[in-house]
PDB file of N, CA and C in Angstrom:
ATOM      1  N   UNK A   1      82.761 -31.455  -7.636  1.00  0.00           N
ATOM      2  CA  UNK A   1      81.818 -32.531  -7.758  1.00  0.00           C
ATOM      3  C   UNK A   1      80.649 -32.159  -8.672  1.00  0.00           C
ATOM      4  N   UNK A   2      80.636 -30.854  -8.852  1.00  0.00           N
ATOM      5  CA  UNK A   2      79.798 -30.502  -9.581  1.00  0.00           C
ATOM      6  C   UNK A   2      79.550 -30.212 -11.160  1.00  0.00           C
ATOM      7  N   UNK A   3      81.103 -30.842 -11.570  1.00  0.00           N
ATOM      8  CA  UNK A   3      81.457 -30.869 -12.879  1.00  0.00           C
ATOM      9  C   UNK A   3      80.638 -32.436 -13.758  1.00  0.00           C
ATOM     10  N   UNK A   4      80.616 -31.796 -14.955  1.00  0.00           N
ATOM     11  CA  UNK A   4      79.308 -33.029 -15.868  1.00  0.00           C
ATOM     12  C   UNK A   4      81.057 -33.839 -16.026  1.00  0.00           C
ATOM     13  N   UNK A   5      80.727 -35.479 -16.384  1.00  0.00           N
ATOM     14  CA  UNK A   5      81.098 -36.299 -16.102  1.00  0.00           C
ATOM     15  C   UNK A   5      81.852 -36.183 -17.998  1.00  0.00           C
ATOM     16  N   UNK A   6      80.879 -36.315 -18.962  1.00  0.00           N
ATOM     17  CA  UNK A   6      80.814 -35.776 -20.085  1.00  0.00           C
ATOM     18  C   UNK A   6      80.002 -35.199 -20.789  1.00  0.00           C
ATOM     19  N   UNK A   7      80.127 -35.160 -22.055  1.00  0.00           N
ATOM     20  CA  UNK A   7      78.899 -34.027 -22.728  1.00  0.00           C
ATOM     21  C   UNK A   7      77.252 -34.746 -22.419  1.00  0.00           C
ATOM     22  N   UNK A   8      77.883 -36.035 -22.267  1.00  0.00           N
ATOM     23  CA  UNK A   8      75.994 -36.433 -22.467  1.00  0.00           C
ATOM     24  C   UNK A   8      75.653 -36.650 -20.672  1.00  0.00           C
ATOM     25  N   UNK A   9      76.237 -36.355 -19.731  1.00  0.00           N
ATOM     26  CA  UNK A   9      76.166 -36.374 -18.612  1.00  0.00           C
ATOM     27  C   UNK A   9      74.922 -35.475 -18.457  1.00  0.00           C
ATOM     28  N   UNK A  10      73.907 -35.952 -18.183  1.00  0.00           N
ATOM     29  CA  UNK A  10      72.118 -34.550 -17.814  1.00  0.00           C
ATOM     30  C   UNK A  10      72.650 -33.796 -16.356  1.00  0.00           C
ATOM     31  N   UNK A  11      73.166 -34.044 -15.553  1.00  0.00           N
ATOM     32  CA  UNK A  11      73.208 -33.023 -14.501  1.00  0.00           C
ATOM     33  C   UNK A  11      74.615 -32.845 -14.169  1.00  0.00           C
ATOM     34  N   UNK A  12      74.748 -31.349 -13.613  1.00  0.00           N
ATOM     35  CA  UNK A  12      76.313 -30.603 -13.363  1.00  0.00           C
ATOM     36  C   UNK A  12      76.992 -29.710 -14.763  1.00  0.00           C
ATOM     37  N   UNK A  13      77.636 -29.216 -14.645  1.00  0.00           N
ATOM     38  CA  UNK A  13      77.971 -27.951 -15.171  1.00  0.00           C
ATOM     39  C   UNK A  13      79.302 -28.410 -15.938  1.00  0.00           C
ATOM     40  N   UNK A  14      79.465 -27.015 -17.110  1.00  0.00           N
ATOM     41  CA  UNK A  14      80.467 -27.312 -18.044  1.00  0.00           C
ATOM     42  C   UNK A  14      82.085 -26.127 -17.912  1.00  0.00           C
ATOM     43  N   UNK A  15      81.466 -25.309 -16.600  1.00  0.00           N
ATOM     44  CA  UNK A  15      82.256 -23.547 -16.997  1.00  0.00           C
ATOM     45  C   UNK A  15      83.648 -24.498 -16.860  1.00  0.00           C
ATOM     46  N   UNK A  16      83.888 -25.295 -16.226  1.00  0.00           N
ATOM     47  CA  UNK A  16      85.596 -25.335 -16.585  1.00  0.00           C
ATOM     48  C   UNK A  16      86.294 -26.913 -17.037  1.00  0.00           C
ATOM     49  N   UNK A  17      85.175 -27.197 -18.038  1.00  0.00           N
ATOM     50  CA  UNK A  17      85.728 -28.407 -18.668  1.00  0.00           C
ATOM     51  C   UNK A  17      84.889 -29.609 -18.032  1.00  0.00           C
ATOM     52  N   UNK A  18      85.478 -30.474 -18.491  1.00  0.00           N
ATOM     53  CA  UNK A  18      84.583 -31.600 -17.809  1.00  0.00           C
ATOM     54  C   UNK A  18      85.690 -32.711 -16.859  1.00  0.00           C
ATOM     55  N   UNK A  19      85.122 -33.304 -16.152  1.00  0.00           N
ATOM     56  CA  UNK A  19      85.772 -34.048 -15.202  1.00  0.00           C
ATOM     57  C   UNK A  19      85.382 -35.419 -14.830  1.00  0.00           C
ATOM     58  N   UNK A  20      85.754 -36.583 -15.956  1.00  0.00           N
ATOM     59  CA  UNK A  20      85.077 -37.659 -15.434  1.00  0.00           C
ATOM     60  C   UNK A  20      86.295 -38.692 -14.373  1.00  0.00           C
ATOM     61  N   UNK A  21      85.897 -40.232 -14.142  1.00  0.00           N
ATOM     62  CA  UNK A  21      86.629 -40.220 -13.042  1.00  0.00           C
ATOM     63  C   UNK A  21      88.222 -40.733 -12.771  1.00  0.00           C
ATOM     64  N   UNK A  22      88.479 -40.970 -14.215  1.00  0.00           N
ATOM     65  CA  UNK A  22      90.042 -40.868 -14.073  1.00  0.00           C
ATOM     66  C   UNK A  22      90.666 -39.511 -14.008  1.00  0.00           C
ATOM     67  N   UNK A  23      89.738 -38.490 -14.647  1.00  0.00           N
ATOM     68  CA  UNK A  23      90.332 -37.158 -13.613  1.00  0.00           C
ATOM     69  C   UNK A  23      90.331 -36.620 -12.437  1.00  0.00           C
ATOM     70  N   UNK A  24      89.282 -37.213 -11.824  1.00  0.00           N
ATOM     71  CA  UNK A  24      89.287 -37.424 -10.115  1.00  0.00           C
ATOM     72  C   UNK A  24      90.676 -37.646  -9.448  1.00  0.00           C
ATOM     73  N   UNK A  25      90.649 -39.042 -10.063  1.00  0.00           N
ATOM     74  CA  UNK A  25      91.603 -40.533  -9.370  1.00  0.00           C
ATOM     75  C   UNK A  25      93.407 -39.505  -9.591  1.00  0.00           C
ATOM     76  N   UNK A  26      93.677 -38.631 -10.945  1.00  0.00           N
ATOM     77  CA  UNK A  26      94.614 -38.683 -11.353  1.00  0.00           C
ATOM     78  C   UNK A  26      95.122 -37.225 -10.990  1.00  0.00           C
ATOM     79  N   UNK A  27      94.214 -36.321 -10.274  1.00  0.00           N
ATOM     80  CA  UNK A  27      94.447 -34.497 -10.187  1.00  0.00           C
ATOM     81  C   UNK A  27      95.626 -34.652  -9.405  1.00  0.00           C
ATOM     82  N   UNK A  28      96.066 -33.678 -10.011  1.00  0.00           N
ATOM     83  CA  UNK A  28      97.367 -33.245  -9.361  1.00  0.00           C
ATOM     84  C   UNK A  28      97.865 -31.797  -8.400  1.00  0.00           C
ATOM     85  N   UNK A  29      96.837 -32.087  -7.231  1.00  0.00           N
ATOM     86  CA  UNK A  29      96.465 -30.669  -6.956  1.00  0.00           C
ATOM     87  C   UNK A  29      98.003 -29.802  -6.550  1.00  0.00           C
ATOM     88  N   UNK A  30      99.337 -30.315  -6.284  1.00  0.00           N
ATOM     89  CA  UNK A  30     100.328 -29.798  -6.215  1.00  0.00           C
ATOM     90  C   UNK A  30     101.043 -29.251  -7.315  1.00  0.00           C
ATOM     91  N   UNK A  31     100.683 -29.530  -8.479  1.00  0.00           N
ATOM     92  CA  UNK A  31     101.259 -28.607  -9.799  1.00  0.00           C
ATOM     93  C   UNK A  31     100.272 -27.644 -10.243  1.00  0.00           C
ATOM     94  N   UNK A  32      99.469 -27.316  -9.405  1.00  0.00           N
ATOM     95  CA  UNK A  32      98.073 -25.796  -9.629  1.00  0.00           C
ATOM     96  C   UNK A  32      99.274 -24.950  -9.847  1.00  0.00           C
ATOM     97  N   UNK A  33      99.952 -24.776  -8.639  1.00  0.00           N
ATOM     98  CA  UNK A  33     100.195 -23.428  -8.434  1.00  0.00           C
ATOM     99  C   UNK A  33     101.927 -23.873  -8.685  1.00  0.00           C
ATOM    100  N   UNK A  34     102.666 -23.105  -8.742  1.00  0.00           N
ATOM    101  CA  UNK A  34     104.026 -23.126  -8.973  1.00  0.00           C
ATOM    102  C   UNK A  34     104.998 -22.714  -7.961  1.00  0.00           C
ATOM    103  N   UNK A  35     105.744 -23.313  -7.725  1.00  0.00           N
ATOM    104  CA  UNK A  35     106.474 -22.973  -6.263  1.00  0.00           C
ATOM    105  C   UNK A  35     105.934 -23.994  -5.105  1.00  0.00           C
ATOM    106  N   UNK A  36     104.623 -24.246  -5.279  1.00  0.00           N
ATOM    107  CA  UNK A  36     103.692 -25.016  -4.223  1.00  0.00           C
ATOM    108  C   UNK A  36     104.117 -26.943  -4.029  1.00  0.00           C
ATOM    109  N   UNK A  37     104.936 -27.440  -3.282  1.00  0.00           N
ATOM    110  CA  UNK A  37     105.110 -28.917  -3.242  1.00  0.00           C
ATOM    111  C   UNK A  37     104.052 -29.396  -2.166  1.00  0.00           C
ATOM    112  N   UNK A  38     103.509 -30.711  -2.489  1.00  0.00           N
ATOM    113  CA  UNK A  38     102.865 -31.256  -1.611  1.00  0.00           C
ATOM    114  C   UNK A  38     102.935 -30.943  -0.241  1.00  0.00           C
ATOM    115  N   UNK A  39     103.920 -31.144  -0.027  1.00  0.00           N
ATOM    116  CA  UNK A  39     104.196 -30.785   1.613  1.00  0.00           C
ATOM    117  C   UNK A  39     103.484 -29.332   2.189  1.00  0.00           C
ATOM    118  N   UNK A  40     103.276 -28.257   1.232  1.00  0.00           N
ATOM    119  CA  UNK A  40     102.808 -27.459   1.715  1.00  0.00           C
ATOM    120  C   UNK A  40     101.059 -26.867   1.567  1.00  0.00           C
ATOM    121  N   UNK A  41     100.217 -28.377   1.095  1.00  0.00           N
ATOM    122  CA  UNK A  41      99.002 -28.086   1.114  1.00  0.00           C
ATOM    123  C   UNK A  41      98.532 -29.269   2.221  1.00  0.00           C
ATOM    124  N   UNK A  42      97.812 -28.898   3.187  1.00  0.00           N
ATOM    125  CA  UNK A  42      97.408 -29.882   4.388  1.00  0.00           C
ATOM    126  C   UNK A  42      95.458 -30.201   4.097  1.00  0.00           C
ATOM    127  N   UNK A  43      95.018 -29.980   2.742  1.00  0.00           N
ATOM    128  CA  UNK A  43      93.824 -30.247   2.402  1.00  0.00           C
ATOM    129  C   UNK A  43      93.389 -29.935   1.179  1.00  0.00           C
ATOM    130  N   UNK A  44      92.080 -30.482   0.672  1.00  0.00           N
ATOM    131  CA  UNK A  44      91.484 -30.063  -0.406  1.00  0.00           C
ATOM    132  C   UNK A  44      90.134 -30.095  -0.204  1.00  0.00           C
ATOM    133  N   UNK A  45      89.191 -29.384  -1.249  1.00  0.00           N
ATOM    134  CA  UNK A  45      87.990 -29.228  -1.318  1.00  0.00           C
ATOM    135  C   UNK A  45      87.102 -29.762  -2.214  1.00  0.00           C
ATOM    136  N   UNK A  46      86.002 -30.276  -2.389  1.00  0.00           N
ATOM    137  CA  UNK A  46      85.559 -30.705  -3.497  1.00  0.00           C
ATOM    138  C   UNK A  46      84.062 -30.673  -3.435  1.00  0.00           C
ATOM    139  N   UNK A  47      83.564 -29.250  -3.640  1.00  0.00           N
ATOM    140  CA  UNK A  47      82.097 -28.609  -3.577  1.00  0.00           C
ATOM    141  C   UNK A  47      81.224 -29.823  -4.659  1.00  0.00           C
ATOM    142  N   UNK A  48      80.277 -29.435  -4.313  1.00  0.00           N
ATOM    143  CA  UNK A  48      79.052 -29.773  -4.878  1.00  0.00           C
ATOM    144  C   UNK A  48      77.951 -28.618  -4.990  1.00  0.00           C
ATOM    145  N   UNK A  49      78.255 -28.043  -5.972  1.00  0.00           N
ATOM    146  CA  UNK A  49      76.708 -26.412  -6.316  1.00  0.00           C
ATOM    147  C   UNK A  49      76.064 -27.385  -6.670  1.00  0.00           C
ATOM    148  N   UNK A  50      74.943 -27.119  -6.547  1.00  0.00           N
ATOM    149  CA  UNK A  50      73.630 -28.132  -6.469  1.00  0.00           C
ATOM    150  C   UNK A  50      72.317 -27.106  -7.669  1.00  0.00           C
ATOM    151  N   UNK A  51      72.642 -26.196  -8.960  1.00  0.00           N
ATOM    152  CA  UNK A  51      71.965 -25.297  -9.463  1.00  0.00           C
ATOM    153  C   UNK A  51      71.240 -26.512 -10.393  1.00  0.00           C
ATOM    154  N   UNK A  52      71.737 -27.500 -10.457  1.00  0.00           N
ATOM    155  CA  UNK A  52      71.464 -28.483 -11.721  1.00  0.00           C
ATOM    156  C   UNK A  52      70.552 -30.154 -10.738  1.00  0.00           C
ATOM    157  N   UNK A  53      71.097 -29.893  -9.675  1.00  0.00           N
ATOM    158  CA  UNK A  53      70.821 -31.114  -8.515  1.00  0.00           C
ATOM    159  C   UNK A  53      68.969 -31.230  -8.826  1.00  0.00           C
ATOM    160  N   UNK A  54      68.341 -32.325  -8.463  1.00  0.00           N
ATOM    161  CA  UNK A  54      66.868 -32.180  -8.404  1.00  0.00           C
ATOM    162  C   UNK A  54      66.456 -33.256  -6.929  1.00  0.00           C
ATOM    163  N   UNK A  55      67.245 -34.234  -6.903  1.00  0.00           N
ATOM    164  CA  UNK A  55      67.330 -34.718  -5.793  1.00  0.00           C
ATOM    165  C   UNK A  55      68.434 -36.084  -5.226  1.00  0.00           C
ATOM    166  N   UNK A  56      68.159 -36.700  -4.219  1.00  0.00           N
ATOM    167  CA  UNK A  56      69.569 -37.750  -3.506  1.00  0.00           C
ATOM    168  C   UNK A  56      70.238 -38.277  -4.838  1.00  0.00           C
ATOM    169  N   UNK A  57      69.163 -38.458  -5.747  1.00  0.00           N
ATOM    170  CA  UNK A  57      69.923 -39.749  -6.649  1.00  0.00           C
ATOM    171  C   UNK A  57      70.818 -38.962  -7.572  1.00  0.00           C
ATOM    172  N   UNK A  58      70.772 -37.626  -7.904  1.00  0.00           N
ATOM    173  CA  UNK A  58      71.701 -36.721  -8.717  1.00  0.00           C
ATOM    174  C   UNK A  58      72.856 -36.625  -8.033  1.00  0.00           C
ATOM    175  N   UNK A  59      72.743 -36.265  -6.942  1.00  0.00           N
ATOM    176  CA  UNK A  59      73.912 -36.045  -5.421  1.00  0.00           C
ATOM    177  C   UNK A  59      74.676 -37.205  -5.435  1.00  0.00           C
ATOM    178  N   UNK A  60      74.211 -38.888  -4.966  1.00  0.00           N
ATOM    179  CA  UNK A  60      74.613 -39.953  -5.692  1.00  0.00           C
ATOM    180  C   UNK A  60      75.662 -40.033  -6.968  1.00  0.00           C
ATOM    181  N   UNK A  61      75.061 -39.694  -7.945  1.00  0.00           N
ATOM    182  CA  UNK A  61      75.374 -39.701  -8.972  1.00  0.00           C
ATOM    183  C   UNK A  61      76.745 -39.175  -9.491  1.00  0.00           C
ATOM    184  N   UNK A  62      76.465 -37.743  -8.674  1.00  0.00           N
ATOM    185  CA  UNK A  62      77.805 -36.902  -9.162  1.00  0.00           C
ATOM    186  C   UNK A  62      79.277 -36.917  -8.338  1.00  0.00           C
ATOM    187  N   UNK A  63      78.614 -37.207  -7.038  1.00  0.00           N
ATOM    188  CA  UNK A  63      79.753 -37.426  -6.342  1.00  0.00           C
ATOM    189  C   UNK A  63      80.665 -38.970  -6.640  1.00  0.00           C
ATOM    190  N   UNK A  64      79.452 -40.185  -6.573  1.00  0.00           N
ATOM    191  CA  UNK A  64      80.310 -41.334  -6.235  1.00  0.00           C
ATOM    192  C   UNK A  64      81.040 -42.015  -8.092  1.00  0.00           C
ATOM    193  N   UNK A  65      81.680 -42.273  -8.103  1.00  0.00           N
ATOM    194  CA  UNK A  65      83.051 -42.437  -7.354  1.00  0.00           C
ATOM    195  C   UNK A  65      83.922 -41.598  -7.157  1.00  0.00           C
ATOM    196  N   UNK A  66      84.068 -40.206  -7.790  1.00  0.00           N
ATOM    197  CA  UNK A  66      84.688 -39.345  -7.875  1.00  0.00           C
ATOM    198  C   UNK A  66      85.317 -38.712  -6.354  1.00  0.00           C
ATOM    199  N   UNK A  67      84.422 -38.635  -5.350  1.00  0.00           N
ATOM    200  CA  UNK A  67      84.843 -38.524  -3.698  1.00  0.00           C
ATOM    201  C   UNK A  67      86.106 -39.329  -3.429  1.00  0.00           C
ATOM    202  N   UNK A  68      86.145 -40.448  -3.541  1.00  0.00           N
ATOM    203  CA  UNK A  68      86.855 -41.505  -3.743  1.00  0.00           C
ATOM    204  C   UNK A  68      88.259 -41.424  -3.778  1.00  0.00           C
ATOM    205  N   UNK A  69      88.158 -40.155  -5.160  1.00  0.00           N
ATOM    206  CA  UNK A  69      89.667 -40.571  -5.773  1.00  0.00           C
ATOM    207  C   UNK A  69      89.944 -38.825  -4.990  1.00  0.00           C
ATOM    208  N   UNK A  70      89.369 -38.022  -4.705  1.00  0.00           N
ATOM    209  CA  UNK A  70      89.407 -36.739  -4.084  1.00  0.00           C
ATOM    210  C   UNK A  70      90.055 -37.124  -2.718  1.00  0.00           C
ATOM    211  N   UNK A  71      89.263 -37.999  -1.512  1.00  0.00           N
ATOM    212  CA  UNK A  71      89.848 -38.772  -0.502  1.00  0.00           C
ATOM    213  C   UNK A  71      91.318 -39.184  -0.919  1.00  0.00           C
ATOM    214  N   UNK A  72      91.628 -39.953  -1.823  1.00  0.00           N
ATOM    215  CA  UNK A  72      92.927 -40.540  -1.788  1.00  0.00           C
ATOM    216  C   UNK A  72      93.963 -39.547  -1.906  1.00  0.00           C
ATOM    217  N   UNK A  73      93.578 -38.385  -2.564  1.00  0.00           N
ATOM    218  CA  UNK A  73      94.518 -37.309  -3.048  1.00  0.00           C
ATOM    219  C   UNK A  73      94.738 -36.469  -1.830  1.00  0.00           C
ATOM    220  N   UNK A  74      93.503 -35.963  -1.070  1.00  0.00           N
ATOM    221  CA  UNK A  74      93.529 -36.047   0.177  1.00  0.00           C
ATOM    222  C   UNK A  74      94.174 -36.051   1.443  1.00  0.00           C
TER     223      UNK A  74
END
C-alpha cells in the first residue's frame, strides 16, 4: 500500500516499481513463486510503511481503492 501510484504521485515509495490500481485489481499473487497454486496460499498482506505518510488523508489516499482489489484477491 505503500507503493507511489505513479511518478507524479507526492506520497509512498518507488524501491520496487510502482503500483497503480489496475495493478492492485489484477496481482497475481499465485505465479510469485513457482510450484505454488492458489490452493496453497490461505492469505495475503498488504503493509502500509508510513516513512512518507504525514497524516489520515495520505493513509486515505494510498490505500483506497487499492485495499479493494487486495480484498478480492484475498
Amino acid at each position: 500500500m505503500d507503493i507511489k501510484y505513479n511518478d507524479y504521485t507526492e506520497r509512498g515509495l518507488i524501491r520496487s516499481g510502482l503500483n497503480d490500481v489496475q495493478g492492485a485489481y489484477s496481482w497475481k499473487v499465485d505465479s510469485l513463486v513457482s510450484g505454488v497454486s492458489g490452493d496453497n496460499i490461505i492469505g495475503v498482506e498488504a503493509p502500509l510503511w508510513t516513512e512518507t505518510i504525514v497524516n489520515g488523508n495520505d493513509i486515505e489516499y494510498m490505500v483506497s481503492p487499492r485495499i479493494v482489489g487486495v480484498a478480492k484477491i484475498a
